[in-house]
C-alpha atoms as a PDB file:
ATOM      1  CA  UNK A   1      91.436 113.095  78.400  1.00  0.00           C
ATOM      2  CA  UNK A   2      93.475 113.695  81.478  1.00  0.00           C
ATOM      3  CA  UNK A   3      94.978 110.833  83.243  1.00  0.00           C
ATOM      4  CA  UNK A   4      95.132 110.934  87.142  1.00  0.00           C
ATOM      5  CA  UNK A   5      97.367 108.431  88.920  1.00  0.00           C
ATOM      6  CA  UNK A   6      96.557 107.217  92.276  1.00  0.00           C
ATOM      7  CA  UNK A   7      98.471 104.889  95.104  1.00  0.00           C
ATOM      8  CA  UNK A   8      95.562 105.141  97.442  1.00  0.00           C
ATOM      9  CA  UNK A   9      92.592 102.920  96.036  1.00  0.00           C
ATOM     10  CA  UNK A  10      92.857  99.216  95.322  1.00  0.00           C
ATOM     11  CA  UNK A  11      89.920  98.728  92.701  1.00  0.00           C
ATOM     12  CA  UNK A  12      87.613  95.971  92.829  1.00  0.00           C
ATOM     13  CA  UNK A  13      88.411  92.688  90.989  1.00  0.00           C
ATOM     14  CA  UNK A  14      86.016  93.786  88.004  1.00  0.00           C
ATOM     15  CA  UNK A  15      87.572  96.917  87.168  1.00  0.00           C
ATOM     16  CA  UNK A  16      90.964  94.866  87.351  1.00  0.00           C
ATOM     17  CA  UNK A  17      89.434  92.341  85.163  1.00  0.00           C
ATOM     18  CA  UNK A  18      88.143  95.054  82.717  1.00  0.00           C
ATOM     19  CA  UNK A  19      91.537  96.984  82.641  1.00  0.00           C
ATOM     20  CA  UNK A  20      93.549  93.541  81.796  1.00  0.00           C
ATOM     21  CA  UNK A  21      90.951  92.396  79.239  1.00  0.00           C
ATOM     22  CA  UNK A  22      90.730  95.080  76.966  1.00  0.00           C
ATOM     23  CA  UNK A  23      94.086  95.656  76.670  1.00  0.00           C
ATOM     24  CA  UNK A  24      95.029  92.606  74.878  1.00  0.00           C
ATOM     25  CA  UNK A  25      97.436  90.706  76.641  1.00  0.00           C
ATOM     26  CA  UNK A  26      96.679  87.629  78.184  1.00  0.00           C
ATOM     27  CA  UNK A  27      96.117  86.910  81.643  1.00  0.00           C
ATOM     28  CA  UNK A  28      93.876  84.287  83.551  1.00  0.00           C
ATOM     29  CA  UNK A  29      91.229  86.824  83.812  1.00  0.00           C
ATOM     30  CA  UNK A  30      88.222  83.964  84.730  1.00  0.00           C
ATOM     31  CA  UNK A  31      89.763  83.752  88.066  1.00  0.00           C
ATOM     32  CA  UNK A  32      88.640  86.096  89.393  1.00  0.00           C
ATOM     33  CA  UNK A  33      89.538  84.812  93.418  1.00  0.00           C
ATOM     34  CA  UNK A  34      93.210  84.687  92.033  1.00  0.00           C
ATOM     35  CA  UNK A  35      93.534  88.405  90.471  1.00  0.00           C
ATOM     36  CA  UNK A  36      91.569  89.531  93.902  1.00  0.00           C
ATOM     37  CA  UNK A  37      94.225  87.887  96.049  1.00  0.00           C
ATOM     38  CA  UNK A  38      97.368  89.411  93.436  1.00  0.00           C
ATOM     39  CA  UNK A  39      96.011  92.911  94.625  1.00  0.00           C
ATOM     40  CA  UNK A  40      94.962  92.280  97.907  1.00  0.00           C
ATOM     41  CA  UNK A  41      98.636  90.482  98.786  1.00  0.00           C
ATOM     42  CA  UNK A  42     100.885  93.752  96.823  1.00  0.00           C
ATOM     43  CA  UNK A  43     103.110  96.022  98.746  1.00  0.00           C
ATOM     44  CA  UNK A  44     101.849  98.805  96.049  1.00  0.00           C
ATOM     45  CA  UNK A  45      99.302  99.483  94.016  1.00  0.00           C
ATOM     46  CA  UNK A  46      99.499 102.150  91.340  1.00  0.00           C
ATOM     47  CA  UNK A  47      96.522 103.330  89.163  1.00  0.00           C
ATOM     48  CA  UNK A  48      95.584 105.264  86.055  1.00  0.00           C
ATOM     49  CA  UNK A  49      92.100 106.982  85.886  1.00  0.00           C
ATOM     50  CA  UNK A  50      90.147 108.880  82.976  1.00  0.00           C
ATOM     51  CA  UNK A  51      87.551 110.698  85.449  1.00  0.00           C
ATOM     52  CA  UNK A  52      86.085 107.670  87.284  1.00  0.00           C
ATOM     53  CA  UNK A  53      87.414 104.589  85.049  1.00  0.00           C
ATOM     54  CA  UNK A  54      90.133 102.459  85.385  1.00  0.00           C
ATOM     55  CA  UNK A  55      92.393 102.866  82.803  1.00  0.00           C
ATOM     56  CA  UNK A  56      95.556 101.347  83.788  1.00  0.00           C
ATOM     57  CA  UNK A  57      97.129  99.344  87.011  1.00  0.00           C
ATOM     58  CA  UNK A  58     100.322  98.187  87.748  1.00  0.00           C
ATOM     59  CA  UNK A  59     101.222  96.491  91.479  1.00  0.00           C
ATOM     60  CA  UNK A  60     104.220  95.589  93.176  1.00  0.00           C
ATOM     61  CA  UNK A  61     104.801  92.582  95.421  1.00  0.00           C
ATOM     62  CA  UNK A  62     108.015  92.654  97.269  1.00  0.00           C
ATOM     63  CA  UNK A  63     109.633  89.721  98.682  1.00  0.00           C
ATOM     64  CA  UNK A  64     111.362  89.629 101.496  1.00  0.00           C
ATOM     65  CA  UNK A  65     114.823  88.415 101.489  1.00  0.00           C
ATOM     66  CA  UNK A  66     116.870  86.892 103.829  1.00  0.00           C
ATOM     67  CA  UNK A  67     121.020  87.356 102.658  1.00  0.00           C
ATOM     68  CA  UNK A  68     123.179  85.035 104.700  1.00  0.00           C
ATOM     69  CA  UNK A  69     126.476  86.263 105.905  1.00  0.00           C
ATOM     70  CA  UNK A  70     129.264  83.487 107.282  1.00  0.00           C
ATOM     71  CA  UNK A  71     132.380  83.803 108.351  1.00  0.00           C
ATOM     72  CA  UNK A  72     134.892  81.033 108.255  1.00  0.00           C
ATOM     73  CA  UNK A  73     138.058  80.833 111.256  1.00  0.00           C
ATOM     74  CA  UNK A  74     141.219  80.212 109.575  1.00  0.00           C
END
């Protein structure tokens, strides 16, 4: 088995679905419209692949921060 990861391709919610669901941990997986949205809303989207499955994703949503800077006259 060789593993290729990929940044390029955003699977479908179904592959997502399948990856999260057999491997055990537990994640609203019947919402399907919800995990879509996740994906479709990250900044980055990393994946694993055995030939043409999906073995393993992992995304990143960043936040944008806004850091406040004030200065006070003495």
């Amino acid at each position: 088995m060789e593993i290729i990861y990929r940044k390029d391709i955003k699977p479908d919610t179904d592959q997502i679905v399948e990856v999260y669901n057999s491997s055990g941990i537990n994640r609203p997986t019947t919402d399907k419209e919800r995990i879509g949205k996740m994906y479709a809303n990250s900044n980055l989207v990393w994946t694993a692949w055995d030939k043409n499955k999906l073995v393993g994703i992992s995304r990143i949503k960043i936040y944008n921060e806004i850091n406040n800077i004030i200065r006070t006259q003495r």
